[in-house]
PDB file of N, CA and C in Angstrom:
ATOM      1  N   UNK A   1     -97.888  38.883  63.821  1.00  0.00           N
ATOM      2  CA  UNK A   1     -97.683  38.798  65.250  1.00  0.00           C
ATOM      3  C   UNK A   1     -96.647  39.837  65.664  1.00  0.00           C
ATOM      4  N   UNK A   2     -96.805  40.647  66.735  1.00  0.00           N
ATOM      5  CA  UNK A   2     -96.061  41.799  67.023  1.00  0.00           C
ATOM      6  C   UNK A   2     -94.933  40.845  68.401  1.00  0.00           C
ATOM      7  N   UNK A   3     -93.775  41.109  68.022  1.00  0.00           N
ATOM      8  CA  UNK A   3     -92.886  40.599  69.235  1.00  0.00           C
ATOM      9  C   UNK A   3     -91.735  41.790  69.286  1.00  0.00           C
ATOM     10  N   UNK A   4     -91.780  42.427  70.780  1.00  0.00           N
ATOM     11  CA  UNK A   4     -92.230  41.567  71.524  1.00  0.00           C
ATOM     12  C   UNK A   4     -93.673  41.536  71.897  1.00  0.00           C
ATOM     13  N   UNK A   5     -94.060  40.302  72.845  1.00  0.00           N
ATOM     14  CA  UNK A   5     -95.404  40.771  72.699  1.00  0.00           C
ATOM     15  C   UNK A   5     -96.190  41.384  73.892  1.00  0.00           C
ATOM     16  N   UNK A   6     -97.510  41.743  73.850  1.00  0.00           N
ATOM     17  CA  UNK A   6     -97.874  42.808  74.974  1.00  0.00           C
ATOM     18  C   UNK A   6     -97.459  42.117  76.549  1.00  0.00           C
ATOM     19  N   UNK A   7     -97.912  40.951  76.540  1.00  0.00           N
ATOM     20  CA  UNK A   7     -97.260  40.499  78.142  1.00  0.00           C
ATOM     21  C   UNK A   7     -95.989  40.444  78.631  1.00  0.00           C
ATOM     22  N   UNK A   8     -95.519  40.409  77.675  1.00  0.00           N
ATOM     23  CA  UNK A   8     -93.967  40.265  77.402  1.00  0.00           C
ATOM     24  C   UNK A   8     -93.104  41.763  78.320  1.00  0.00           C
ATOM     25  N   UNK A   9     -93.907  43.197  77.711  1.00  0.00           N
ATOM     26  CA  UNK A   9     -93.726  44.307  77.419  1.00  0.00           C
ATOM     27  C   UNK A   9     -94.427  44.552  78.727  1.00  0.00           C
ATOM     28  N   UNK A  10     -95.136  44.682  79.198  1.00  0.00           N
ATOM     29  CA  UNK A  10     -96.050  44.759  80.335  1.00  0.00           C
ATOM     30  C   UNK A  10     -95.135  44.110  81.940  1.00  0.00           C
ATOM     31  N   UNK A  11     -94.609  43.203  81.933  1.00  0.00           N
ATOM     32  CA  UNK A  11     -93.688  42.722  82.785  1.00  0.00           C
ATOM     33  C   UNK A  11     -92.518  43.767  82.890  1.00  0.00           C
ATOM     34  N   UNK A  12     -92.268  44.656  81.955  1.00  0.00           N
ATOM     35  CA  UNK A  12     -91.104  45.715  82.229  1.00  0.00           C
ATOM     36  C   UNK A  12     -92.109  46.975  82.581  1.00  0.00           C
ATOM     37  N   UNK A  13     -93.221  47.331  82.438  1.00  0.00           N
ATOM     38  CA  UNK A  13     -93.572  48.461  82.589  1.00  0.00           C
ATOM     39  C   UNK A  13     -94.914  48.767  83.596  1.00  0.00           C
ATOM     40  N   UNK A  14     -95.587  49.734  84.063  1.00  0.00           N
ATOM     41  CA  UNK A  14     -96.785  48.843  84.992  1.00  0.00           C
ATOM     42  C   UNK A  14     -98.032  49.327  84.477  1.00  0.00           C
ATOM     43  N   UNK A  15     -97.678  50.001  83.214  1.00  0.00           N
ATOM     44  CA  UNK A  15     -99.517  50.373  82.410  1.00  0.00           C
ATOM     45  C   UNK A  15     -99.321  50.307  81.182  1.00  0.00           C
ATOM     46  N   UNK A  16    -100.021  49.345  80.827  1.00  0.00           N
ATOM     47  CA  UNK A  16    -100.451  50.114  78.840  1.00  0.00           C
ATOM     48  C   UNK A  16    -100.192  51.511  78.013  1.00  0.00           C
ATOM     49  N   UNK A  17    -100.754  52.726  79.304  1.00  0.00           N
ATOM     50  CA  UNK A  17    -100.019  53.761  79.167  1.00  0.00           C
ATOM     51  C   UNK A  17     -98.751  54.485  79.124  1.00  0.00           C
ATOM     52  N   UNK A  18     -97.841  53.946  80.456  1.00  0.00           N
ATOM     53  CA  UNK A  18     -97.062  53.868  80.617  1.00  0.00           C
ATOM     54  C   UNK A  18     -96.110  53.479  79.287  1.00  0.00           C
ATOM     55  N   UNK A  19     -96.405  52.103  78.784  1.00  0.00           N
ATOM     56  CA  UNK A  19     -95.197  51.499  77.534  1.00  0.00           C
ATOM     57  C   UNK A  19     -95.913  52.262  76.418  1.00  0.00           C
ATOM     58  N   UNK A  20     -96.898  53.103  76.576  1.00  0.00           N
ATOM     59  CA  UNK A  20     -97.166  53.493  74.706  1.00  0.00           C
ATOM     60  C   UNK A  20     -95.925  54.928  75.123  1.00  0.00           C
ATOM     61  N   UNK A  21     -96.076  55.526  76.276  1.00  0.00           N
ATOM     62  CA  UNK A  21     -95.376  56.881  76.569  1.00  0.00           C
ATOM     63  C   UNK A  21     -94.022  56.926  76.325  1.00  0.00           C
ATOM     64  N   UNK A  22     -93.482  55.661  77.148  1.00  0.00           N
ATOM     65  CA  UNK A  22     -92.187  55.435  76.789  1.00  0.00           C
ATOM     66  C   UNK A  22     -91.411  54.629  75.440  1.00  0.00           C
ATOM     67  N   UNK A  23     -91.974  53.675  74.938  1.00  0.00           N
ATOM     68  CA  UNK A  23     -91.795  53.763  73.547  1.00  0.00           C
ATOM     69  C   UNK A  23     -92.253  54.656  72.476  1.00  0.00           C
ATOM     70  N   UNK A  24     -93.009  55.978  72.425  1.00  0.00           N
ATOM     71  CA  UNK A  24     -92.963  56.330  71.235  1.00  0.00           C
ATOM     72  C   UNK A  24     -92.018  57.539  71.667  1.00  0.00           C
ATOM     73  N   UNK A  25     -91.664  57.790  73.023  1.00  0.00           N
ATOM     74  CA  UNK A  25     -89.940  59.062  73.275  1.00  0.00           C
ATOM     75  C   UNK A  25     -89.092  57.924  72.996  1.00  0.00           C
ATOM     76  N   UNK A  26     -88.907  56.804  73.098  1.00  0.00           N
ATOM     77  CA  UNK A  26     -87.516  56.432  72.703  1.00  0.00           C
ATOM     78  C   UNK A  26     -87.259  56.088  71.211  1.00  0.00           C
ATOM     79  N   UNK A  27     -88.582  56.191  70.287  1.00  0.00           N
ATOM     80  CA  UNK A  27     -88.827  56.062  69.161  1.00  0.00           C
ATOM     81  C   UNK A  27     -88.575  57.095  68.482  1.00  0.00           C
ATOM     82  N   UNK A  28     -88.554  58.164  69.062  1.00  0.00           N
ATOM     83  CA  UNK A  28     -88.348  59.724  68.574  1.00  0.00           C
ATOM     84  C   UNK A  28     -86.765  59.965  68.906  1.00  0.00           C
ATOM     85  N   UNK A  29     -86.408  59.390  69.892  1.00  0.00           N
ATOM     86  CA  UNK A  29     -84.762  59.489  70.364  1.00  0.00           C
ATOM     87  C   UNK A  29     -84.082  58.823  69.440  1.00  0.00           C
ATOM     88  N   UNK A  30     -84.624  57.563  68.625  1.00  0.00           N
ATOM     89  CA  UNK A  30     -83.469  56.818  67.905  1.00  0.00           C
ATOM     90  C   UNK A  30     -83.531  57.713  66.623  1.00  0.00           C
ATOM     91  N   UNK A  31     -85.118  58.063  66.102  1.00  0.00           N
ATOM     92  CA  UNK A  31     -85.240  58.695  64.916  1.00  0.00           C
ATOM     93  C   UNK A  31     -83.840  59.961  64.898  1.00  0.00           C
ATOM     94  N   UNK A  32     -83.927  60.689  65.725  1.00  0.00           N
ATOM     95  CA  UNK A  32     -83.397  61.711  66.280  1.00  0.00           C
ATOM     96  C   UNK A  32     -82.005  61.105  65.718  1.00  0.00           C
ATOM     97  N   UNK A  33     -81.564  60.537  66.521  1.00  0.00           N
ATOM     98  CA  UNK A  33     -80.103  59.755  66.710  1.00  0.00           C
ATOM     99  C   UNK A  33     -79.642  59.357  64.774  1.00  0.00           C
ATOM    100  N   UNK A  34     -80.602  58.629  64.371  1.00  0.00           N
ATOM    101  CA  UNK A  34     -80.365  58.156  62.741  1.00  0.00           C
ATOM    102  C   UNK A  34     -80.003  59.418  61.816  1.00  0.00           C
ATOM    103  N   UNK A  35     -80.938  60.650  62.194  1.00  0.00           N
ATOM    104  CA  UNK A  35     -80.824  61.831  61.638  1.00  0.00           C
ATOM    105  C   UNK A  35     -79.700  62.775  61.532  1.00  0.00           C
ATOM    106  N   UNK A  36     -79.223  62.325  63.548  1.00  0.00           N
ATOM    107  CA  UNK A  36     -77.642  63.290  62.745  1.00  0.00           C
ATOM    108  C   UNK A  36     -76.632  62.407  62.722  1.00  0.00           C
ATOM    109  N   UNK A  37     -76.629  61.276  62.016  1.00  0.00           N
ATOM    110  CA  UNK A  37     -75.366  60.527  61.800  1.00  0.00           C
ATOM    111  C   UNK A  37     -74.659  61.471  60.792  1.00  0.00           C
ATOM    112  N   UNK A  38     -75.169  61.800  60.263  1.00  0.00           N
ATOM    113  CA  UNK A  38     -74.932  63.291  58.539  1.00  0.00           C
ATOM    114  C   UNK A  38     -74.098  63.966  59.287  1.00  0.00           C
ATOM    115  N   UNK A  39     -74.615  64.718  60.483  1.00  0.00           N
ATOM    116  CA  UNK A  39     -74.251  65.475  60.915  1.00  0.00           C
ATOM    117  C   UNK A  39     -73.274  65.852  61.717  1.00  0.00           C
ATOM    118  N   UNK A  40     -72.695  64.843  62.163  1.00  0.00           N
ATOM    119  CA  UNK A  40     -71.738  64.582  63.589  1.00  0.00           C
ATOM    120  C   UNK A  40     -72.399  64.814  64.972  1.00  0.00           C
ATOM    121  N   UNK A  41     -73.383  65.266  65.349  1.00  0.00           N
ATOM    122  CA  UNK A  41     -73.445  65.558  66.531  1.00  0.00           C
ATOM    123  C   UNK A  41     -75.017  64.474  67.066  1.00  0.00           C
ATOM    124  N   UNK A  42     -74.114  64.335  68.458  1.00  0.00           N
ATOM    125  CA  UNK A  42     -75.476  63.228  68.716  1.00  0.00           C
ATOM    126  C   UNK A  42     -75.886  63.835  70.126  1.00  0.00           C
ATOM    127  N   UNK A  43     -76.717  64.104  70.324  1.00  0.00           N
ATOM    128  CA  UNK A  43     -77.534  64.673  71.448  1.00  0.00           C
ATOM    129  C   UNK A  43     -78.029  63.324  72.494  1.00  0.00           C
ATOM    130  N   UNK A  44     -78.624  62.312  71.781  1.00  0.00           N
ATOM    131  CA  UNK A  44     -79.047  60.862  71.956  1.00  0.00           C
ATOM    132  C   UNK A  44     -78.550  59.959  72.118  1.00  0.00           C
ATOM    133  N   UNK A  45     -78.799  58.792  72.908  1.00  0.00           N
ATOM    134  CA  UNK A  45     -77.868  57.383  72.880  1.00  0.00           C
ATOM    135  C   UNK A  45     -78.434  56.979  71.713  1.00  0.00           C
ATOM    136  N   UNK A  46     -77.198  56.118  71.009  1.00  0.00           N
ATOM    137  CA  UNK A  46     -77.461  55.055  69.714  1.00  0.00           C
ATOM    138  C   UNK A  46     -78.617  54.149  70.294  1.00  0.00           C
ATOM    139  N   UNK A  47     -79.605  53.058  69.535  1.00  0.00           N
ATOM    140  CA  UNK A  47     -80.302  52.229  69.805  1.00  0.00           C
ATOM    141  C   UNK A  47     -79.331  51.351  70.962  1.00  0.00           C
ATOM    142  N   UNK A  48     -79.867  50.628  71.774  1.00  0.00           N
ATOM    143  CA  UNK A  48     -79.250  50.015  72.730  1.00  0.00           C
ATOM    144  C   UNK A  48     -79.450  48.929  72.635  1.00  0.00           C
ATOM    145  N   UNK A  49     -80.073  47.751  71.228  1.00  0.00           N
ATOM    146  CA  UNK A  49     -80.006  46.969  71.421  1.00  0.00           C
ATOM    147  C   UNK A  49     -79.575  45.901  69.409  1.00  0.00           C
ATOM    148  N   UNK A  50     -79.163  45.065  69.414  1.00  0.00           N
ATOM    149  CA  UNK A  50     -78.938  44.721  68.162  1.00  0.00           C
ATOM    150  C   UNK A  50     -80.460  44.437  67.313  1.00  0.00           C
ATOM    151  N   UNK A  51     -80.830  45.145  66.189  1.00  0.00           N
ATOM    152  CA  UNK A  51     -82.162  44.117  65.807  1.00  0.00           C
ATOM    153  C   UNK A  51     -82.575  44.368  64.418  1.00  0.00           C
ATOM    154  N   UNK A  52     -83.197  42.830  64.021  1.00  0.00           N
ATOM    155  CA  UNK A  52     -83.363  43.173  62.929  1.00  0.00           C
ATOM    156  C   UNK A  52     -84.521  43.896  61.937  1.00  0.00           C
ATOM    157  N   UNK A  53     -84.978  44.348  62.638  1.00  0.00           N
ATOM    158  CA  UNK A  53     -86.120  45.349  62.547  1.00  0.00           C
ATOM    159  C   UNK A  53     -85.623  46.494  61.752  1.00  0.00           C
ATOM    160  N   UNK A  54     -85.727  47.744  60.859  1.00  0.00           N
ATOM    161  CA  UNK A  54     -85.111  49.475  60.822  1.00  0.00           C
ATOM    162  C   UNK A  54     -86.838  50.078  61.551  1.00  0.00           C
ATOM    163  N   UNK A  55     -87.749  49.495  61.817  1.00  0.00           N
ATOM    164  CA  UNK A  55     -88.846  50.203  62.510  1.00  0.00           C
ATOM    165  C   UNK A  55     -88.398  50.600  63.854  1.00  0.00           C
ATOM    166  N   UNK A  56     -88.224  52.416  63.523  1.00  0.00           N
ATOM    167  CA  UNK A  56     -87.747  52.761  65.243  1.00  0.00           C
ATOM    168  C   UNK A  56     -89.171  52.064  66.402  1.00  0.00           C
ATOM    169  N   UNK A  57     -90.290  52.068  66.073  1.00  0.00           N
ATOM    170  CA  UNK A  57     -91.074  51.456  66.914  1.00  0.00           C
ATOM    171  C   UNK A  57     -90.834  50.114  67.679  1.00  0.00           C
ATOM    172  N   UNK A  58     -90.429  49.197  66.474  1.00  0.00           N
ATOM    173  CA  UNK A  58     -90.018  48.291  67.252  1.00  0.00           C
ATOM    174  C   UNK A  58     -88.684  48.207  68.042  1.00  0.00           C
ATOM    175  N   UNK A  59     -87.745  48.568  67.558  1.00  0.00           N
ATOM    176  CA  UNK A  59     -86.399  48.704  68.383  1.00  0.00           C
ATOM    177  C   UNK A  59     -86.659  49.243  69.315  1.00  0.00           C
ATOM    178  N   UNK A  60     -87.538  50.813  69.756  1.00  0.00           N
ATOM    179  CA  UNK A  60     -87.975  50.837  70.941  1.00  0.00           C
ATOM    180  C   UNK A  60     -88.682  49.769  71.965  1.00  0.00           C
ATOM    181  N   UNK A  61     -89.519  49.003  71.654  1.00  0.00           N
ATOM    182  CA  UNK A  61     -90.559  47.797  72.222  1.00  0.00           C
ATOM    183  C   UNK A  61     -89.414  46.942  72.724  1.00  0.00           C
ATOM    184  N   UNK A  62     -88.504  46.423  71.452  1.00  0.00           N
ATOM    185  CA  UNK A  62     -87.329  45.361  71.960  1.00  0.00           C
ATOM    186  C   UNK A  62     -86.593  45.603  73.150  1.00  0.00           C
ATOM    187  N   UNK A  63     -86.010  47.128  72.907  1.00  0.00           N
ATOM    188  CA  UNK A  63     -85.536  47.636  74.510  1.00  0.00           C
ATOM    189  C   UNK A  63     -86.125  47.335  75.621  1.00  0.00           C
ATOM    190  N   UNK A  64     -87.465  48.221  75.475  1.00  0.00           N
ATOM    191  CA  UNK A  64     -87.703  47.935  76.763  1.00  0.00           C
ATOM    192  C   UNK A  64     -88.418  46.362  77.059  1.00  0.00           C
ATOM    193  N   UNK A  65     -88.596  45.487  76.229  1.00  0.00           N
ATOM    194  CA  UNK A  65     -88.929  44.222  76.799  1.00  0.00           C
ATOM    195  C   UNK A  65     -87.391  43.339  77.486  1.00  0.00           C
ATOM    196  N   UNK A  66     -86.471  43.915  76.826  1.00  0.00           N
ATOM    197  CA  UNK A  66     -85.676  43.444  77.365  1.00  0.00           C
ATOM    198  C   UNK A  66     -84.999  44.344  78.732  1.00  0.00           C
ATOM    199  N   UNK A  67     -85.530  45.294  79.201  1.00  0.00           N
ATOM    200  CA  UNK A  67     -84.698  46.164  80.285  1.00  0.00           C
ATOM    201  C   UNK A  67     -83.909  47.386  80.192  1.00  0.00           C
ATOM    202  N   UNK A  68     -83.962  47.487  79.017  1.00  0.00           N
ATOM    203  CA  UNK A  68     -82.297  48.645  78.470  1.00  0.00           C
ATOM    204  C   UNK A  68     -83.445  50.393  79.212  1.00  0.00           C
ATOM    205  N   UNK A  69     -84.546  50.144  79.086  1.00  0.00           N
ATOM    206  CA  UNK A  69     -85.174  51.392  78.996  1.00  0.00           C
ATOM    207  C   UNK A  69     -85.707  51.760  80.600  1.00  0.00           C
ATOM    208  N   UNK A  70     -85.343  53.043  81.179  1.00  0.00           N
ATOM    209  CA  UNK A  70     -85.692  53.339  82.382  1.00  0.00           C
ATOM    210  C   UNK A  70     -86.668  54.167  82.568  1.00  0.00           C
ATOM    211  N   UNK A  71     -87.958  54.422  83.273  1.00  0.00           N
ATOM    212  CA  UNK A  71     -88.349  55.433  83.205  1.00  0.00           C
ATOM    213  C   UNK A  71     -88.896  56.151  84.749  1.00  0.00           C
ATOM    214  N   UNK A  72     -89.362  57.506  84.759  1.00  0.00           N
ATOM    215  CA  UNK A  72     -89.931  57.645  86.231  1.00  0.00           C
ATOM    216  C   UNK A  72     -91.217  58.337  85.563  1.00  0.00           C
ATOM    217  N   UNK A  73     -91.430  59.098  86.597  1.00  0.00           N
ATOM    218  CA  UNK A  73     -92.753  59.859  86.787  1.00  0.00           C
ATOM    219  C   UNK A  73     -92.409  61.110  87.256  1.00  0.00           C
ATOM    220  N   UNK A  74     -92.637  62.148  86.619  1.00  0.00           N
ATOM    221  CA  UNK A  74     -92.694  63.513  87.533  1.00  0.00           C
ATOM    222  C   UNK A  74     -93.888  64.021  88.445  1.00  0.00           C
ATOM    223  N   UNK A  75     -93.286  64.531  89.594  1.00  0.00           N
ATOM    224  CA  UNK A  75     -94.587  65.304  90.589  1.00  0.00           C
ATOM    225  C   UNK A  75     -94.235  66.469  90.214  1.00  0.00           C
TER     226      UNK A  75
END
């Protein structure tokens, strides 16, 4: 069972499309973020939420079911 789960995830976002777009950039932002702990320099916010997951996929999903994640649309 995937949690959170799609209705769950869908109440923060307003398309299917929409939450695959924005969780797999914030999935790439944490990857990002884990990568230069080595390094000192962080370009990225840390994960924004506590979990016990290490799947950046899901720590992304958790965010945004819970709110932490903002997104728009460009024209």
């Amino acid at each position: 069972m995937i949690h959170p789960g799609i209705d769950e995830l869908l109440e923060t976002v307003d398309s299917r499309y929409a939450l695959v777009i924005v969780a797999a950039k914030r999935a790439r932002q944490i990857n990002n973020y884990h990568q230069q702990l080595g390094e000192g320099t962080f370009d990225v916010p840390p994960p924004l939420i506590e979990s016990r997951s290490k799947n950046y996929l899901t720590m992304a999903l958790e965010e945004t079911a819970q709110g932490k994640i903002e997104y728009g649309y460009k024209r």
